[in-house]
N, C-alpha and C. Protein backbone atom coordinates (compact mmCIF):
# COMPACT_ATOMS: atom_id res chain seq x y z
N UNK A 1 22.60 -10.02 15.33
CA UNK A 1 21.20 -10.41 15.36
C UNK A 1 20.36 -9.37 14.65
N UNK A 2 19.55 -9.96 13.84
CA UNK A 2 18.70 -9.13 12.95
C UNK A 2 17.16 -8.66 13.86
N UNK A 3 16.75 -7.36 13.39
CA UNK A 3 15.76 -6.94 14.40
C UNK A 3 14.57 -6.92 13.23
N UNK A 4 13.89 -8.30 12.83
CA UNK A 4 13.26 -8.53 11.78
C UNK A 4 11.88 -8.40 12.59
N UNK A 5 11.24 -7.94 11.98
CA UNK A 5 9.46 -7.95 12.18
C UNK A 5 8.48 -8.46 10.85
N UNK A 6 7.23 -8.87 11.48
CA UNK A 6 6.52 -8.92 10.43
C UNK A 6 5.61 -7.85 9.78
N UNK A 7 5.69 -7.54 8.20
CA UNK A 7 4.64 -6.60 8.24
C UNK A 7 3.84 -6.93 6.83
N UNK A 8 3.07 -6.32 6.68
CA UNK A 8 1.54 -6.02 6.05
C UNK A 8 2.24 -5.19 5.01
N UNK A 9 1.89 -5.41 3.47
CA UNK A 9 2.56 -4.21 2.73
C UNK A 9 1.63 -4.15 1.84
N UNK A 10 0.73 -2.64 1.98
CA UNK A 10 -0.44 -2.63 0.87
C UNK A 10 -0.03 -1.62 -0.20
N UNK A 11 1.05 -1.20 -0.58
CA UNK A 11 1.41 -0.38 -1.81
C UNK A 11 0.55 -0.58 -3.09
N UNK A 12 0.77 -2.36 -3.04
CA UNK A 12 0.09 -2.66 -4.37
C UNK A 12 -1.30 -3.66 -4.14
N UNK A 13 -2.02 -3.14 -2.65
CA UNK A 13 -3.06 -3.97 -2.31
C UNK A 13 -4.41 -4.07 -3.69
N UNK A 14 -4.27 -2.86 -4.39
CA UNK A 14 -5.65 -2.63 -5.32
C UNK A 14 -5.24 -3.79 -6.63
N UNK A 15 -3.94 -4.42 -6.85
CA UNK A 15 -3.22 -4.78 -7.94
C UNK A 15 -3.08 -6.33 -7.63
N UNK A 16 -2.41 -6.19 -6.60
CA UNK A 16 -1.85 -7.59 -5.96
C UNK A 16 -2.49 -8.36 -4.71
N UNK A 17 -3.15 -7.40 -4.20
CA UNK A 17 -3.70 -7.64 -2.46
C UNK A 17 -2.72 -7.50 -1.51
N UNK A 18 -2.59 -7.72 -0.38
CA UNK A 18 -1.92 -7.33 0.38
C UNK A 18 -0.77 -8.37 0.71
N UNK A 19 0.47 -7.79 0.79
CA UNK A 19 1.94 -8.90 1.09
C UNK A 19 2.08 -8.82 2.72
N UNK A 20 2.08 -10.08 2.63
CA UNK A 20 2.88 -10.48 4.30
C UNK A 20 4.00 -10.70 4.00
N UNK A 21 5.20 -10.19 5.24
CA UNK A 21 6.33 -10.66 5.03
C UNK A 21 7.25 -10.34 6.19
N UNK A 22 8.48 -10.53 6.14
CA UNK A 22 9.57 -10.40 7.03
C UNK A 22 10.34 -8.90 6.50
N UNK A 23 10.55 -8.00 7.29
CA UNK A 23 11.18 -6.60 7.36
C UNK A 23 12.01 -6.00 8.41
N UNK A 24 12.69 -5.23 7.81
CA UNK A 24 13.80 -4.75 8.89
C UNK A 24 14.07 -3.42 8.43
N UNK A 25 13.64 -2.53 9.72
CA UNK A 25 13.95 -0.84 9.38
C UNK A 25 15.34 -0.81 8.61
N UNK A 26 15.38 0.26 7.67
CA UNK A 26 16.69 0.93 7.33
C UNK A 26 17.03 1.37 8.20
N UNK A 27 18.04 2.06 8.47
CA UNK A 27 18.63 2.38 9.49
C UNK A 27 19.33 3.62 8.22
N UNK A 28 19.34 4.83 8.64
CA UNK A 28 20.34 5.81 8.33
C UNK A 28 19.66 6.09 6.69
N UNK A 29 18.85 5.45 6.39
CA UNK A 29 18.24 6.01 4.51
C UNK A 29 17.35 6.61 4.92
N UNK A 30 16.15 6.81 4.98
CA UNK A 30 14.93 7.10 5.52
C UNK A 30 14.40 6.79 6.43
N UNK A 31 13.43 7.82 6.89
CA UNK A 31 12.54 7.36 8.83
C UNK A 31 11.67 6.90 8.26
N UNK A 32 11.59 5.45 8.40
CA UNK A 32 10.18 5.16 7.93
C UNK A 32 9.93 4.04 7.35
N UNK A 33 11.60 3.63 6.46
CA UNK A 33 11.74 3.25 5.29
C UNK A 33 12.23 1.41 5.92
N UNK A 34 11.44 0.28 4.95
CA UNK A 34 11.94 -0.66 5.65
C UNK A 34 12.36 -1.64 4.32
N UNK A 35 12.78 -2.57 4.53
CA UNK A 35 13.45 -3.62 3.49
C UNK A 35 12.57 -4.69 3.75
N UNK A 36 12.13 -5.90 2.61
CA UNK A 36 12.12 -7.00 2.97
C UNK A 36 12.75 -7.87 2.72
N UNK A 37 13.34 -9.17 3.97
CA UNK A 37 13.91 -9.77 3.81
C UNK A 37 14.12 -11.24 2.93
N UNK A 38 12.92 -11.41 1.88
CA UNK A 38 12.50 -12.31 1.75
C UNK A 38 13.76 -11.74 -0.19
N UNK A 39 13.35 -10.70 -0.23
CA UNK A 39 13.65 -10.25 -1.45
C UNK A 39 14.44 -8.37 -1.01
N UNK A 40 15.84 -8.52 -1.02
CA UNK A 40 16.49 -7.61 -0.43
C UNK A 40 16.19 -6.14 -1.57
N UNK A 41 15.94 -6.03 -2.49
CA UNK A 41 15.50 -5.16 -3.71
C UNK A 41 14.43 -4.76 -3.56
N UNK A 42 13.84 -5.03 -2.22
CA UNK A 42 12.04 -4.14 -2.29
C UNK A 42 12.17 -3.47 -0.84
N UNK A 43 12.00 -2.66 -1.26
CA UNK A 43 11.91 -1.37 -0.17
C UNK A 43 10.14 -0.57 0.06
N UNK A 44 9.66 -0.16 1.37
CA UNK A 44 9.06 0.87 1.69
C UNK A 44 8.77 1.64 2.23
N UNK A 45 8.37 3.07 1.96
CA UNK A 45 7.95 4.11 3.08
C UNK A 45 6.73 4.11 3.49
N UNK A 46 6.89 4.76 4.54
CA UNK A 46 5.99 5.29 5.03
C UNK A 46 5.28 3.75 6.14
N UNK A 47 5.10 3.92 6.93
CA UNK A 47 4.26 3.35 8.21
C UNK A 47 3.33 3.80 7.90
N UNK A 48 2.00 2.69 7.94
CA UNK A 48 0.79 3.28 7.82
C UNK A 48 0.22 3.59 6.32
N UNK A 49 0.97 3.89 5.40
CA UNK A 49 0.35 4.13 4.10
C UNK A 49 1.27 2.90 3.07
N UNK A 50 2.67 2.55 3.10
CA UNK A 50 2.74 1.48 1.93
C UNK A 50 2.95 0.27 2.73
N UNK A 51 3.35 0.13 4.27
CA UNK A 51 3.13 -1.08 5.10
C UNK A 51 2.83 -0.76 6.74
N UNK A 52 2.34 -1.80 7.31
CA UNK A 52 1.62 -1.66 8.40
C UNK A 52 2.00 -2.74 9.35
N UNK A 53 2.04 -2.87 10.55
CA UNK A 53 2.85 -3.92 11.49
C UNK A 53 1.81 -4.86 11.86
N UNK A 54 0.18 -4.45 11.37
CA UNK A 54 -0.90 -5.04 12.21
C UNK A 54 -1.58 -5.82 10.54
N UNK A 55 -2.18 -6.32 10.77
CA UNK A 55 -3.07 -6.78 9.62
C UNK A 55 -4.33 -6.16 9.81
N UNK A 56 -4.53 -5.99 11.15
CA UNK A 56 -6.09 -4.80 10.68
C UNK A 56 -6.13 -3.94 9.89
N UNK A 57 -4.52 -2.93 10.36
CA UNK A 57 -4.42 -1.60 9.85
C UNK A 57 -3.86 -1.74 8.06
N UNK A 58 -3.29 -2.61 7.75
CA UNK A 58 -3.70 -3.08 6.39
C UNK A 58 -4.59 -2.99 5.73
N UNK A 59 -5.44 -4.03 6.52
CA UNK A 59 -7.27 -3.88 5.91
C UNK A 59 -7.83 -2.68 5.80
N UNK A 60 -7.73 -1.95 6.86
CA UNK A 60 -8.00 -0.95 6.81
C UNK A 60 -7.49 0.13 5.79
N UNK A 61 -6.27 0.44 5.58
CA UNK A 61 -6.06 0.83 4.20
C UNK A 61 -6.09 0.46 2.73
N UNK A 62 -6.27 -0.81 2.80
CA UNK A 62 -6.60 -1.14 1.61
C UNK A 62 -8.03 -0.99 1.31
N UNK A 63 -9.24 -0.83 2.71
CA UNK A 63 -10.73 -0.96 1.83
C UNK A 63 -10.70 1.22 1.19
N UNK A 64 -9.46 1.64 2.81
CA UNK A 64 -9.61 3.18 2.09
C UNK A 64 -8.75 3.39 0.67
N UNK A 65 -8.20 2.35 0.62
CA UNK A 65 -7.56 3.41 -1.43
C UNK A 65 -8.65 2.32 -2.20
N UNK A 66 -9.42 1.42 -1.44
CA UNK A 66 -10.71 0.69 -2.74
C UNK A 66 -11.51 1.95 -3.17
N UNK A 67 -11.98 2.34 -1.67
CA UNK A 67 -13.01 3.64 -1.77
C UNK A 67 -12.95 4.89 -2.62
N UNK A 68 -11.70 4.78 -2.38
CA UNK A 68 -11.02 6.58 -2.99
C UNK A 68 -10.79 6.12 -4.48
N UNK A 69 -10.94 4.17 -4.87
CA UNK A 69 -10.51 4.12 -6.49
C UNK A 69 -11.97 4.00 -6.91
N UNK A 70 -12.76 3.73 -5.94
CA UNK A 70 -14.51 3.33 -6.77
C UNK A 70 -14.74 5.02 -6.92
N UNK A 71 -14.59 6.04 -6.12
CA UNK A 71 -15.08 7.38 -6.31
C UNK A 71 -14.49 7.56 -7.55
N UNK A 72 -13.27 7.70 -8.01
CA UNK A 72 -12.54 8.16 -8.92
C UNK A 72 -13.27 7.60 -10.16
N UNK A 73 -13.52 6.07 -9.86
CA UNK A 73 -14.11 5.65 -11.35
C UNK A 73 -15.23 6.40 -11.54
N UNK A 74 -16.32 6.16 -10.40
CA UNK A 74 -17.59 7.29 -11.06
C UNK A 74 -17.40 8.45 -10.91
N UNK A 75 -16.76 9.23 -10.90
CA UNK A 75 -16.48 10.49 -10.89
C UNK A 75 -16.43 10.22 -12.80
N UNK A 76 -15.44 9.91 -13.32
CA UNK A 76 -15.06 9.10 -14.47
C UNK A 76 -16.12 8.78 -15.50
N UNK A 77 -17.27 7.81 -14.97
CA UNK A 77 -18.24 7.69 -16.07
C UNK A 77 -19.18 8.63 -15.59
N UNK A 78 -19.17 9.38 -14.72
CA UNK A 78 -20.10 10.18 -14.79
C UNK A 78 -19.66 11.57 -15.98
N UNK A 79 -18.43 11.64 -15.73
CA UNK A 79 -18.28 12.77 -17.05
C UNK A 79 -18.12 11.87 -18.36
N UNK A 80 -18.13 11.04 -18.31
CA UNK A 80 -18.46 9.91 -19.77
C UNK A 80 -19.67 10.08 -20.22
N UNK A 81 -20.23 9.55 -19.44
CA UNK A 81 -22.22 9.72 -19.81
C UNK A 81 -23.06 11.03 -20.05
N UNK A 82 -22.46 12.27 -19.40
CA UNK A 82 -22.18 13.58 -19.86
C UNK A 82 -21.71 14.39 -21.24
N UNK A 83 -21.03 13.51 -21.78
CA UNK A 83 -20.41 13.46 -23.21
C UNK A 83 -21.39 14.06 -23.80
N UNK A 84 -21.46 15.20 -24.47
CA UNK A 84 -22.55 15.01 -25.64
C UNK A 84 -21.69 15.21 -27.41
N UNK A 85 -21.31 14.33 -28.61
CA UNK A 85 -21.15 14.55 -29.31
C UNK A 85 -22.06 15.01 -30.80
N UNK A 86 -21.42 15.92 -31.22
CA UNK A 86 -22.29 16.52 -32.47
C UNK A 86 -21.83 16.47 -33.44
């Protein structure tokens, strides 16, 4: 019997949005590390940062790497608009 759960996988939430799916810890590769069963070739780490067991806590990381990608952009045109060429 397989000890399958569902989870939330926001690795590529800024790209793709967020994947629902069916997963099952590795066992013996990494702490942390889970498979999905839908497609045996996709793997991830980390709890909490590339998948999540809740769909809140999903949401929740995906609006924090939106935030941390909108800073980065104006961080970005702000040294753009700074430019001065001569």
């Amino acid at each position: 019997m397989s000890d399958s759960f569902k989870v939330y996988v926001t690795k590529y939430a800024l790209t793709q949005g967020i994947f629902e799916g069916e997963a099952e810890i590795c066992h013996g590769v990494s702490e942390g590390m889970i498979e999905l069963l839908e497609n045996k070739n996709f793997y991830f780490h980390g709890e909490g940062r590339e998948w999540h067991r809740t769909k809140e806590s999903a949401i929740k990381r995906a609006e924090e790497m939106r935030n941390r990608g909108i800073i980065k952009l104006e961080k970005k045109i702000q040294k753009l608009k700074e430019m001065k060429f001569e």
